[in-house]
N, C-alpha and C. Protein backbone atom coordinates (compact mmCIF):
# COMPACT_ATOMS: atom_id res chain seq x y z
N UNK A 1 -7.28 -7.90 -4.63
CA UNK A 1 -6.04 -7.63 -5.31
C UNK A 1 -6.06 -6.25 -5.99
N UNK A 2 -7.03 -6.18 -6.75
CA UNK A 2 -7.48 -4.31 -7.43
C UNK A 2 -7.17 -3.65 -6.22
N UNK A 3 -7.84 -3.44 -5.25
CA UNK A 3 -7.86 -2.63 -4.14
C UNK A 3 -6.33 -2.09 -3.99
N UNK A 4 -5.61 -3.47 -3.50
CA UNK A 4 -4.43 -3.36 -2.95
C UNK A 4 -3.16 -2.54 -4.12
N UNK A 5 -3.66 -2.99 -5.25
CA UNK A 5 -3.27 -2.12 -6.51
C UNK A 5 -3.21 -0.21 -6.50
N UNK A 6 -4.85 -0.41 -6.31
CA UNK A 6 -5.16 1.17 -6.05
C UNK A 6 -4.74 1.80 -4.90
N UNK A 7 -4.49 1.09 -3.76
CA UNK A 7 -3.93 1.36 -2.72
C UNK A 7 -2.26 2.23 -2.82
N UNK A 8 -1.48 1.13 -3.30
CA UNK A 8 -0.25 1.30 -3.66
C UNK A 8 0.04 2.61 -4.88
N UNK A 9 -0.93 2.77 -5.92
CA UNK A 9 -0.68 4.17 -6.96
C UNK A 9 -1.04 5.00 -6.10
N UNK A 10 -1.70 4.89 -5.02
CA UNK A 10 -2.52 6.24 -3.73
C UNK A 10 -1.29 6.73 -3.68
N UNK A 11 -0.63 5.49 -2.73
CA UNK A 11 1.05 5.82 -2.09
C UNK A 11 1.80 6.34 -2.20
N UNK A 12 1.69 6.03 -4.19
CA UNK A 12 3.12 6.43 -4.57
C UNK A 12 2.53 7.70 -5.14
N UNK A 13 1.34 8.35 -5.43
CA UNK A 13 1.44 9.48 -5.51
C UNK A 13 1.78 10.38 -4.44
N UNK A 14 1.27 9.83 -3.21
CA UNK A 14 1.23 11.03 -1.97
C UNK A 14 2.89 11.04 -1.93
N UNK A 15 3.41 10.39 -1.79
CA UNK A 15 5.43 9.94 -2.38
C UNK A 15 5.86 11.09 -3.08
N UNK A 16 5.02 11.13 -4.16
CA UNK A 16 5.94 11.86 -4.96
C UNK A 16 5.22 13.16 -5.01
N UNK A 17 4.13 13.76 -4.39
CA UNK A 17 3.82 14.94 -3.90
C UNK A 17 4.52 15.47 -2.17
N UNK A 18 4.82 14.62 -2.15
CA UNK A 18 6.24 14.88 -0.64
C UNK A 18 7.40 14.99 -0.95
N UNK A 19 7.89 14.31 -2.19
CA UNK A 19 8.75 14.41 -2.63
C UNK A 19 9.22 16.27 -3.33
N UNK A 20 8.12 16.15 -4.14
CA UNK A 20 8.32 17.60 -4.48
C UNK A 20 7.79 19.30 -3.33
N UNK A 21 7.27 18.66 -2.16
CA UNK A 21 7.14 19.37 -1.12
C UNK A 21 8.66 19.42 -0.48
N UNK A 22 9.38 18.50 -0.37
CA UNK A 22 10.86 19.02 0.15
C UNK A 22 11.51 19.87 -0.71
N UNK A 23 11.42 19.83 -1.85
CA UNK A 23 12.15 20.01 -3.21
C UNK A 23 11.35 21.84 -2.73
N UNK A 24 10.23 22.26 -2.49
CA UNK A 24 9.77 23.27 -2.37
C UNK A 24 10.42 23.70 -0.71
N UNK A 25 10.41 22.89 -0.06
CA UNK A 25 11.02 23.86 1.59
C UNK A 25 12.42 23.68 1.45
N UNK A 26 13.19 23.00 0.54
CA UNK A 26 14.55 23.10 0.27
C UNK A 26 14.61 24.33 -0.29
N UNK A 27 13.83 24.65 -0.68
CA UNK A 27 13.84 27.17 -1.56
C UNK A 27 13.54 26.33 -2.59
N UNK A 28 13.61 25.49 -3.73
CA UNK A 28 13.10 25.50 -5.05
C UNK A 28 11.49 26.11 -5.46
N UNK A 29 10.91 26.96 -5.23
CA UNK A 29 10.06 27.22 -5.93
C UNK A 29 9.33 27.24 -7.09
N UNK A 30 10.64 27.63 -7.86
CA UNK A 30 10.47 27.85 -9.45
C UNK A 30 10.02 26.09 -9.78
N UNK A 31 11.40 25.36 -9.32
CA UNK A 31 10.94 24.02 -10.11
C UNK A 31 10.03 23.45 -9.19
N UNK A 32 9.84 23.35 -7.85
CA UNK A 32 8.25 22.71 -7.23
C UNK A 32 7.28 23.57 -7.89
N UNK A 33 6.90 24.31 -8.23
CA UNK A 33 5.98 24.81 -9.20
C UNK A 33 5.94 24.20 -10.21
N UNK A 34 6.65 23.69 -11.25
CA UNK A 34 6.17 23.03 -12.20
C UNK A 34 6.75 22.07 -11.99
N UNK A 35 6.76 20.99 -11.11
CA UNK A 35 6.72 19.81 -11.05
C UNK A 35 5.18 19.79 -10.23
N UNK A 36 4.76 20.32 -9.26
CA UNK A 36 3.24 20.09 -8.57
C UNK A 36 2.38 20.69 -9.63
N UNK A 37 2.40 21.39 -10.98
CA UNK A 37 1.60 21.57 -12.13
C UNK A 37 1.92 20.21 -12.64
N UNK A 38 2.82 19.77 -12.80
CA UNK A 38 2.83 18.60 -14.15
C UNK A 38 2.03 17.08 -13.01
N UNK A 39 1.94 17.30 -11.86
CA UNK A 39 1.60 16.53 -11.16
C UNK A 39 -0.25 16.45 -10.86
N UNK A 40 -0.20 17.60 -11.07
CA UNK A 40 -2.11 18.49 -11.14
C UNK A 40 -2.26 17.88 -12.05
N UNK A 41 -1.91 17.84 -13.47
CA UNK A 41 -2.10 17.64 -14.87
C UNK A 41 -2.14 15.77 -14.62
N UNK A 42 -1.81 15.49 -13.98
CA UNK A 42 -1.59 13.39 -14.19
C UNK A 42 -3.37 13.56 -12.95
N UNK A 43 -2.96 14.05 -11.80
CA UNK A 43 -4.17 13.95 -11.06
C UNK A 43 -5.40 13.93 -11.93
N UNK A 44 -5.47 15.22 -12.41
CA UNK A 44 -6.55 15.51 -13.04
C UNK A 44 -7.62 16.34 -12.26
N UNK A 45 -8.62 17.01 -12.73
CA UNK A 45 -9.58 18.24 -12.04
C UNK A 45 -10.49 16.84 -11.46
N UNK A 46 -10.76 15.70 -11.89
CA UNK A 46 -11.62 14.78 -11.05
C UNK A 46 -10.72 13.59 -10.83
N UNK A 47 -9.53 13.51 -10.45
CA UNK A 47 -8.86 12.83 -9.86
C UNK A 47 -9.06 12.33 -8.20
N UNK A 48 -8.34 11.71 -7.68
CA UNK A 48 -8.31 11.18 -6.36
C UNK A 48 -8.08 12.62 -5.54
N UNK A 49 -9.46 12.98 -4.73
CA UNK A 49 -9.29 14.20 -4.01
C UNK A 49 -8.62 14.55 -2.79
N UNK A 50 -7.98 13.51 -2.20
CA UNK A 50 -6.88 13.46 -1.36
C UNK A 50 -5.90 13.90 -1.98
N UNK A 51 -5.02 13.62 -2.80
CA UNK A 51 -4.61 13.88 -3.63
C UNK A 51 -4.35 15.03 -4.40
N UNK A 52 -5.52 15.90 -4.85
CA UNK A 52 -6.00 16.92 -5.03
C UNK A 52 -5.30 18.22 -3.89
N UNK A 53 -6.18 17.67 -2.73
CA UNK A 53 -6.09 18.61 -1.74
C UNK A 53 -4.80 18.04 -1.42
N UNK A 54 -3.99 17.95 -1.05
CA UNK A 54 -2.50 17.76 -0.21
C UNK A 54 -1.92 18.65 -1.81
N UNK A 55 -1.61 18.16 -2.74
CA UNK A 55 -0.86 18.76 -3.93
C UNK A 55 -1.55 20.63 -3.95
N UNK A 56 -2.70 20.76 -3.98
CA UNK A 56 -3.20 22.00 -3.97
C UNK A 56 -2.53 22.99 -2.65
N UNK A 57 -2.60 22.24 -1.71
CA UNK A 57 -2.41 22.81 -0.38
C UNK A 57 -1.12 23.16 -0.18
N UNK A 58 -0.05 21.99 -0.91
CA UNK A 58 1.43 22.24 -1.35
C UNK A 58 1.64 23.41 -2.12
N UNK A 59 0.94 23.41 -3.30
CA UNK A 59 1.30 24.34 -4.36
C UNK A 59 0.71 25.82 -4.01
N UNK A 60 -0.02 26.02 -3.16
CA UNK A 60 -0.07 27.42 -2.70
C UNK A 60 0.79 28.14 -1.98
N UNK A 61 1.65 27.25 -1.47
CA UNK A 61 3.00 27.75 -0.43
C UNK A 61 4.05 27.67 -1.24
N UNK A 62 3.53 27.82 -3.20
CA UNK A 62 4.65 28.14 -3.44
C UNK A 62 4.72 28.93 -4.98
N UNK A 63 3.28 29.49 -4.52
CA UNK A 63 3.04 30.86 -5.15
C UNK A 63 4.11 32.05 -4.58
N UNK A 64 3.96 32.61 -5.80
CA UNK A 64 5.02 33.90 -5.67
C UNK A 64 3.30 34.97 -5.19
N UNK A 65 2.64 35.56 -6.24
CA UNK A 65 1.25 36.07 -5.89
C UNK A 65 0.26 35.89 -5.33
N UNK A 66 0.04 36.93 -3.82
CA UNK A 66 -1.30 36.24 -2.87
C UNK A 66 -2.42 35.98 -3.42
N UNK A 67 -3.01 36.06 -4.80
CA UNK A 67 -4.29 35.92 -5.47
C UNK A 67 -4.07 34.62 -5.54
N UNK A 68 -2.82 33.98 -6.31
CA UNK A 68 -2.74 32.92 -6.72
C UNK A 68 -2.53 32.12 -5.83
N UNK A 69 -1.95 32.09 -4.68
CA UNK A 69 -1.76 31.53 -3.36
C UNK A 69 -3.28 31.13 -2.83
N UNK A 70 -4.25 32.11 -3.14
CA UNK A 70 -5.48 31.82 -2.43
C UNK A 70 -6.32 30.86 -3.19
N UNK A 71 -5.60 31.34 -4.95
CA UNK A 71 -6.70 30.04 -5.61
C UNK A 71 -6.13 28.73 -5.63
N UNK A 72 -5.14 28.50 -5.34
CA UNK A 72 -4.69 27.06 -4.85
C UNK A 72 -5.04 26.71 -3.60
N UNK A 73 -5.23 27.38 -2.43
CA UNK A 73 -5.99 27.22 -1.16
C UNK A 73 -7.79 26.67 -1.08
N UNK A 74 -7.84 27.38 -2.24
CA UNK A 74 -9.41 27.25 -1.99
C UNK A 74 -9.93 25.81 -3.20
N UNK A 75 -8.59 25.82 -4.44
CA UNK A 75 -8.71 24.30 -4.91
C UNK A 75 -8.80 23.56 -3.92
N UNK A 76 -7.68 23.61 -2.92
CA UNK A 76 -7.26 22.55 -1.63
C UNK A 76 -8.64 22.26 -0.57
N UNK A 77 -9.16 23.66 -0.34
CA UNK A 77 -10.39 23.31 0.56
C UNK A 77 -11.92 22.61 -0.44
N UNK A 78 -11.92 22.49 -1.84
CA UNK A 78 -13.13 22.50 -2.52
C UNK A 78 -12.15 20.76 -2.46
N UNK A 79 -11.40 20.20 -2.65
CA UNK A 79 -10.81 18.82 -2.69
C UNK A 79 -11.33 18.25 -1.31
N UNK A 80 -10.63 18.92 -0.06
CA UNK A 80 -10.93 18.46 0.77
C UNK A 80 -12.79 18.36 1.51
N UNK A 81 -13.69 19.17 0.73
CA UNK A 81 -14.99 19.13 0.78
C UNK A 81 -15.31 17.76 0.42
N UNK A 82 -15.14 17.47 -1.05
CA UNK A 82 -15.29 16.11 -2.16
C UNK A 82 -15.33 15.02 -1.34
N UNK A 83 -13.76 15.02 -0.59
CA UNK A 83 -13.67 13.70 -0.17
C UNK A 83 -14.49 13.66 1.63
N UNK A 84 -14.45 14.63 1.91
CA UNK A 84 -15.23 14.54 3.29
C UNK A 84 -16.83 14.23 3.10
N UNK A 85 -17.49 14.60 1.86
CA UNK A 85 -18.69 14.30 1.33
C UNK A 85 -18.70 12.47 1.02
N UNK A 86 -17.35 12.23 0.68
CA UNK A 86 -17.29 10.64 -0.22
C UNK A 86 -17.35 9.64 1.55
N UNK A 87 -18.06 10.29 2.82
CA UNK A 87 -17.50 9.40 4.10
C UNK A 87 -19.18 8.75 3.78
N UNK A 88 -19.88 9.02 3.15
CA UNK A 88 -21.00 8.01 2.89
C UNK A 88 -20.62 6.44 2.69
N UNK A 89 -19.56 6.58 2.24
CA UNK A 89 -19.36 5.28 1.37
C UNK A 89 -18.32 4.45 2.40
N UNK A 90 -18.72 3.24 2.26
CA UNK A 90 -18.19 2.26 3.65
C UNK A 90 -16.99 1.93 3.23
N UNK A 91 -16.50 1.88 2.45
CA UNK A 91 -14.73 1.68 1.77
C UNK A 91 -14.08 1.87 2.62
N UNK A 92 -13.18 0.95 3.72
CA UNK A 92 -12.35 1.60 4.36
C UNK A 92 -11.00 3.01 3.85
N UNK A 93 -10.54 2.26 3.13
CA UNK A 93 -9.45 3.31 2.55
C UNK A 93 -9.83 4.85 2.42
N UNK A 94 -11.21 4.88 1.97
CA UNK A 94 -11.83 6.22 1.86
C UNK A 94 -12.22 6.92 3.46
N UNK A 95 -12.78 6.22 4.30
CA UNK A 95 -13.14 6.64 5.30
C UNK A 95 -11.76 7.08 6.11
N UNK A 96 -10.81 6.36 5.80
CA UNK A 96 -9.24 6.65 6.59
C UNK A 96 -8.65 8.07 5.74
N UNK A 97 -9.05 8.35 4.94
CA UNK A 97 -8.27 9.41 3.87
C UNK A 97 -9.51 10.71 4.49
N UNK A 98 -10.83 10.50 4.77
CA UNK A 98 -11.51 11.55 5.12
C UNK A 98 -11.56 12.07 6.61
N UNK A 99 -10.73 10.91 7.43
CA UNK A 99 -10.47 10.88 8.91
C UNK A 99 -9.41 11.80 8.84
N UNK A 100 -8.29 11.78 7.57
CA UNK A 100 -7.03 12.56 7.26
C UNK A 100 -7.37 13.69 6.73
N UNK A 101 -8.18 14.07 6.08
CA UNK A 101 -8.56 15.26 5.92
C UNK A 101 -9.43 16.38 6.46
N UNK A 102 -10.13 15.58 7.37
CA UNK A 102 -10.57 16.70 8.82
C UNK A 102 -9.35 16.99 9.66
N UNK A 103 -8.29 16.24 9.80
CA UNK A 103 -7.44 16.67 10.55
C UNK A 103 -6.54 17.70 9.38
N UNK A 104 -6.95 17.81 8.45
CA UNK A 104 -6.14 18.98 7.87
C UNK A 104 -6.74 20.40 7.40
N UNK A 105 -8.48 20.47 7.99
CA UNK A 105 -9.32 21.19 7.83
C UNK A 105 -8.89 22.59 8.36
N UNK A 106 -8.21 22.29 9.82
CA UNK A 106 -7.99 23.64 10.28
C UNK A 106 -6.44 24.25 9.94
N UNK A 107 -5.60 23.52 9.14
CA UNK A 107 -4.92 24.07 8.56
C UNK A 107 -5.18 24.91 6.90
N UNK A 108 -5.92 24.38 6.46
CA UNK A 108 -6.70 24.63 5.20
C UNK A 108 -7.48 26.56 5.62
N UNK A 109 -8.18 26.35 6.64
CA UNK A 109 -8.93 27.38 6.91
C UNK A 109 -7.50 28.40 7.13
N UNK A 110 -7.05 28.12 8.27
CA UNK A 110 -5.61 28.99 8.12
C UNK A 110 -4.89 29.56 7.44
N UNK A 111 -4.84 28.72 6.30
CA UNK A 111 -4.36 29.49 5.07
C UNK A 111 -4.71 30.27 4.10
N UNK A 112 -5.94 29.62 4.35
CA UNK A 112 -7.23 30.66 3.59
C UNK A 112 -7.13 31.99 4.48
N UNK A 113 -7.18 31.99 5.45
CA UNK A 113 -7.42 33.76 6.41
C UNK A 113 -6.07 34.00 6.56
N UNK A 114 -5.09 33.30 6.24
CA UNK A 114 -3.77 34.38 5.74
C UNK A 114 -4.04 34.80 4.75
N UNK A 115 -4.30 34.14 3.31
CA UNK A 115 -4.40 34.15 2.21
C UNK A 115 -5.35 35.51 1.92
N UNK A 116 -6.55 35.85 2.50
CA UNK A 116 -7.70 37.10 2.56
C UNK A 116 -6.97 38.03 3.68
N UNK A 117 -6.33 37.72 4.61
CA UNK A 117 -5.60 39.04 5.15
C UNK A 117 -4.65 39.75 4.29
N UNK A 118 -3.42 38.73 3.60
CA UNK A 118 -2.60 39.16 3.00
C UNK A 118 -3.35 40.10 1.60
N UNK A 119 -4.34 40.06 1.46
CA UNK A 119 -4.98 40.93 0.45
C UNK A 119 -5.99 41.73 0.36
N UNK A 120 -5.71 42.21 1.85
CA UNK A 120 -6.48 42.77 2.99
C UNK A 120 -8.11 42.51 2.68
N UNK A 121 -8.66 41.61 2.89
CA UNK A 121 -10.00 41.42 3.08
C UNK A 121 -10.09 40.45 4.45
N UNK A 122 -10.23 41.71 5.71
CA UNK A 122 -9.84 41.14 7.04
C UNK A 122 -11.05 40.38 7.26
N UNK A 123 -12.57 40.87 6.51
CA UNK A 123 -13.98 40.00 6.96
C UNK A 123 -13.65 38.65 6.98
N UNK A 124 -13.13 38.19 5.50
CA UNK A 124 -13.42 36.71 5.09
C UNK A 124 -12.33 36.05 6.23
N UNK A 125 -10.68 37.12 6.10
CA UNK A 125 -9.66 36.32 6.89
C UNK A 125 -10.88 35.76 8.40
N UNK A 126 -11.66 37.04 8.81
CA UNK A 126 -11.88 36.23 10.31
C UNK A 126 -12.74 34.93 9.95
N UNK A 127 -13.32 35.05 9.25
CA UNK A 127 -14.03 34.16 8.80
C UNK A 127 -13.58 32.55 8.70
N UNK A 128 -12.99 32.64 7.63
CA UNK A 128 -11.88 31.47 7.84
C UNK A 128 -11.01 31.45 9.14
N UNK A 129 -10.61 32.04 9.75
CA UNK A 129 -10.16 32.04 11.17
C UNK A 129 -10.41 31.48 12.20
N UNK A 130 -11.73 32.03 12.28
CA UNK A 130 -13.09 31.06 13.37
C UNK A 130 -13.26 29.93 12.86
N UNK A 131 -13.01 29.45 11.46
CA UNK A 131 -13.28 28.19 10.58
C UNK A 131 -12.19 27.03 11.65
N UNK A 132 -10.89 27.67 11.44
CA UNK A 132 -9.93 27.41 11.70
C UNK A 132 -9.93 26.94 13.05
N UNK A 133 -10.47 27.75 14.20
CA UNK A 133 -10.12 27.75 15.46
C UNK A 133 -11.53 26.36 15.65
N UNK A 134 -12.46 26.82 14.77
CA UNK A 134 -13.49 25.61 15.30
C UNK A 134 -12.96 24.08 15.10
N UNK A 135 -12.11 23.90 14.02
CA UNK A 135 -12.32 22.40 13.73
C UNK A 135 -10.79 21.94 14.26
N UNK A 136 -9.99 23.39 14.82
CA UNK A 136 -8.47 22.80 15.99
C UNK A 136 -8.74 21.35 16.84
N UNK A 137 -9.63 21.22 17.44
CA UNK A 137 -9.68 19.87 18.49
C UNK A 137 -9.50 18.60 17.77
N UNK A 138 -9.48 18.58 16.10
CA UNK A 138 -9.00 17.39 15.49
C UNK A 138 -7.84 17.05 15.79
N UNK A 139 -7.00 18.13 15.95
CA UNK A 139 -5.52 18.31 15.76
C UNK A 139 -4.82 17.33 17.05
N UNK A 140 -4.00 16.39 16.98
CA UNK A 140 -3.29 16.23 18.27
C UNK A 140 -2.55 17.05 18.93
N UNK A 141 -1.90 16.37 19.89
CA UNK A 141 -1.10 17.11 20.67
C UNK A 141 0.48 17.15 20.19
N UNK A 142 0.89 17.28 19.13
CA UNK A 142 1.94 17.31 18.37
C UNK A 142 2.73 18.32 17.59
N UNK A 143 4.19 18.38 17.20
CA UNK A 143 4.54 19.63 16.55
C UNK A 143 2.88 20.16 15.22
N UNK A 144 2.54 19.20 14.22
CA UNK A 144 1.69 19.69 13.24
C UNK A 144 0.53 20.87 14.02
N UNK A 145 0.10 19.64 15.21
CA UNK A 145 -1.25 20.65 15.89
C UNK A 145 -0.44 22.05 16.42
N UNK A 146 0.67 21.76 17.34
CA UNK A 146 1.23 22.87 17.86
C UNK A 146 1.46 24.28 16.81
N UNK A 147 1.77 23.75 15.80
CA UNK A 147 2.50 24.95 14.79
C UNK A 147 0.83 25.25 14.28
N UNK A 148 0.17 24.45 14.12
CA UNK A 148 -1.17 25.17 13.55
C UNK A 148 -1.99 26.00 14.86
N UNK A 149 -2.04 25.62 15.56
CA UNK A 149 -2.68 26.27 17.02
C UNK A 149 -1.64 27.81 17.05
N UNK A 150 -0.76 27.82 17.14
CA UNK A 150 0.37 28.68 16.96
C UNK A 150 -0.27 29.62 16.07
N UNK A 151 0.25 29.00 14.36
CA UNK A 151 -0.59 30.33 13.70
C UNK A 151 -1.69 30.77 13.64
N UNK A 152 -2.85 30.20 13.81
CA UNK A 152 -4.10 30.45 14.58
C UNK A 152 -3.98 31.95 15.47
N UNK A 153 -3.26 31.52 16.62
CA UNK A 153 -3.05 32.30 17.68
C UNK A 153 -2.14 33.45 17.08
N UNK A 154 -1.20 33.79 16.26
CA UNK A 154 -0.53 34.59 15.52
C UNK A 154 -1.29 35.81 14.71
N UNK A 155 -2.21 35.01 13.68
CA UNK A 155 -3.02 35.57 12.86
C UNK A 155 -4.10 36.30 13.59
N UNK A 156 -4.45 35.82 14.67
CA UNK A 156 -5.71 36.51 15.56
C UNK A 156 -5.18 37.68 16.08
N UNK A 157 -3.79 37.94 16.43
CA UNK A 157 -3.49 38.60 16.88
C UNK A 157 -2.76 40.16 16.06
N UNK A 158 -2.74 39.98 14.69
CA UNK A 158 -2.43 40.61 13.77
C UNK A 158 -3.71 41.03 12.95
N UNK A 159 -4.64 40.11 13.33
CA UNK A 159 -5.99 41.08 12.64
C UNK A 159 -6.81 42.22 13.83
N UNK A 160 -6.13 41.28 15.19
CA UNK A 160 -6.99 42.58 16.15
C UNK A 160 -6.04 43.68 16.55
N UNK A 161 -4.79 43.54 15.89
CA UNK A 161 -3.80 44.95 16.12
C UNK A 161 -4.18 45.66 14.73
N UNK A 162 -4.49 44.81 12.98
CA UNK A 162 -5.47 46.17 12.45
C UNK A 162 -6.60 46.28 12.71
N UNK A 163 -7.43 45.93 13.55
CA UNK A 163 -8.56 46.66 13.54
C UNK A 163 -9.67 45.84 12.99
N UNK A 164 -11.02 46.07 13.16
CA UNK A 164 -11.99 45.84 12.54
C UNK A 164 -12.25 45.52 10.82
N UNK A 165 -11.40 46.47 10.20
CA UNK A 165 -11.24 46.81 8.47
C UNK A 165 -9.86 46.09 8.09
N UNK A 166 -9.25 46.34 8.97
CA UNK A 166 -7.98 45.81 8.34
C UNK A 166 -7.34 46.70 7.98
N UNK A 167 -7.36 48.35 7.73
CA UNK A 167 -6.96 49.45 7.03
C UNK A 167 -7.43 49.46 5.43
N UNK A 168 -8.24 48.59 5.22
CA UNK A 168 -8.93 48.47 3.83
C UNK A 168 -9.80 48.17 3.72
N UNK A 169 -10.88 48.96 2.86
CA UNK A 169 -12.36 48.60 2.72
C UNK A 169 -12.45 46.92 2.12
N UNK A 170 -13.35 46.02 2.48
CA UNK A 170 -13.61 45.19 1.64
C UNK A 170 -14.31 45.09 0.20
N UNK A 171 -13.83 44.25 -0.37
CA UNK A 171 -14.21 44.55 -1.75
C UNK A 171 -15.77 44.22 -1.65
N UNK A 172 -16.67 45.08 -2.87
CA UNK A 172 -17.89 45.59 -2.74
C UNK A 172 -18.07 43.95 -3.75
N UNK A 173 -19.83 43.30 -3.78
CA UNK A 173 -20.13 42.70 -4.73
C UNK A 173 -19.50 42.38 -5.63
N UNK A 174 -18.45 41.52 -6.85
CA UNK A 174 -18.04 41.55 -8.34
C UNK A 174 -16.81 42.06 -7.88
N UNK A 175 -16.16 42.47 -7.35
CA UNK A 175 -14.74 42.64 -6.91
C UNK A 175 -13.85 41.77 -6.64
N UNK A 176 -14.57 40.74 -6.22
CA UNK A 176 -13.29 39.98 -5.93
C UNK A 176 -13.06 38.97 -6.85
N UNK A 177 -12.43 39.45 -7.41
CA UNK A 177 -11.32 39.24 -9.17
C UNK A 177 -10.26 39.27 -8.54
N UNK A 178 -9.98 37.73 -9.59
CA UNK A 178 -7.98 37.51 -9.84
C UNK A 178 -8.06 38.76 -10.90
N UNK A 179 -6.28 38.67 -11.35
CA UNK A 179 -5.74 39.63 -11.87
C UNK A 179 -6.36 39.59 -13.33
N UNK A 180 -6.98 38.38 -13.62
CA UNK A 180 -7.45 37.66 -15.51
C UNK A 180 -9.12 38.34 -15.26
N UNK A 181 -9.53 38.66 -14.12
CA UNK A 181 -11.32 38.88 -13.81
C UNK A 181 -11.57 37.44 -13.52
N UNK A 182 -10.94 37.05 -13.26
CA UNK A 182 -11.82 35.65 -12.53
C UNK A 182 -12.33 35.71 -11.40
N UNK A 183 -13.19 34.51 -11.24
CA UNK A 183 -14.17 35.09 -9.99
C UNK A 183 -13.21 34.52 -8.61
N UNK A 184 -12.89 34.32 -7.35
CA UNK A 184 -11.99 33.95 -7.10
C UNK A 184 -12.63 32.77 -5.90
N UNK A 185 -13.47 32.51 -6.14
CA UNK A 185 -14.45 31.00 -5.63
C UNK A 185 -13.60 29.58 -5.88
N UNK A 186 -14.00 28.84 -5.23
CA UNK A 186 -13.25 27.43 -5.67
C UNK A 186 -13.22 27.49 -7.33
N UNK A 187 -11.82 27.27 -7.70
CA UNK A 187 -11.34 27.20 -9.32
C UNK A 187 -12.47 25.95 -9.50
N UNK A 188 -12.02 25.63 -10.82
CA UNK A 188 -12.39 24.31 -11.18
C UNK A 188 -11.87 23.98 -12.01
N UNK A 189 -10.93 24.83 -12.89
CA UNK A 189 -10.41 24.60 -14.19
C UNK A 189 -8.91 24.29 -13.52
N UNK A 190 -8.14 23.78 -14.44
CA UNK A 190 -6.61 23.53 -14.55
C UNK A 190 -5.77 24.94 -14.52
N UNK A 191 -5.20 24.98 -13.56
CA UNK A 191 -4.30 26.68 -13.96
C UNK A 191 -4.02 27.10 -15.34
């Protein structure tokens, strides 16, 4: 009966983090931004990491600044690590949520090597790129896989029309600072 309990608050969160994902591809930005903050804030930094990562992964597509776009990307990929680590544990529900989050691995990487192109650090973009292109065969044969195979194939093709560099040196050691000097590694703190 607990289970089926915890099951159902899963639900209705992923609900109401879809909910405010339309509310964001409808153009609201401003308010899906602080409704997926006030939604971070109930999750919590050790909350349900499904959870985590889908809301993180949301809320970077609806950053206005590519720094900040990337540190919600890389919340989203350090979430989706957590729970791909939690497939030890024989729980069905968990093992079905980490089956769901390899299939969202190579979208995750994708966004990450937009996220380092758009701020021209073309190394890491390929990096995450190849991330990207390796863990594609999760993907079905469907619009989600199609549109991710797509930008895959998009982005590859915009880092080998700039070049090797990208037209910008990569940042040296201690450089790669948000706009506050933060280090720009999986966050851990609350925005």
């Amino acid at each position: 009966m607990a289970e089926q309990q915890e099951q159902a608050a899963a639900d209705a969160m992923m609900t109401r983090i879809g909910q405010v994902a339309m509310l964001l591809h409808g153009g609201d930005r401003e308010e899906a931004r602080g409704r997926f903050l006030d939604l971070w804030t109930e999750i919590g930094e050790d909350g349900d990491a499904l959870h985590r990562c889908t809301l993180a992964h949301y809320m970077a597509d609806a950053q206005d600044d590519p720094t900040d776009e990337l540190a919600w990307d890389l919340r989203a990929l350090s979430a989706a690590d957590a729970l791909t680590d939690a497939l030890t544990d024989t729980r069905l529900v968990e093992q079905q949520q980490s089956i769901a989050v390899r299939a969202f691995y190579p979208s995750l990487h994708l966004s990450l090597a937009v996220d380092y192109a758009n701020l021209g650090r073309s190394e890491a973009a390929r990096s995450h790129l190849r991330r990207a292109r390796d863990t594609v065969d999760v993907l079905g044969d469907d619009a989600y896989g199609d549109g991710v195979r797509a930008g895959i194939g998009r982005l590859e093709l915009r880092l080998d029309e700039e070049g090797p560099s990208g037209g910008a040196p990569e940042p040296a050691p201690g450089q790669g600072r948000g706009p506050g000097g933060e280090t720009l590694g999986p966050p851990r703190q609350r925005p």
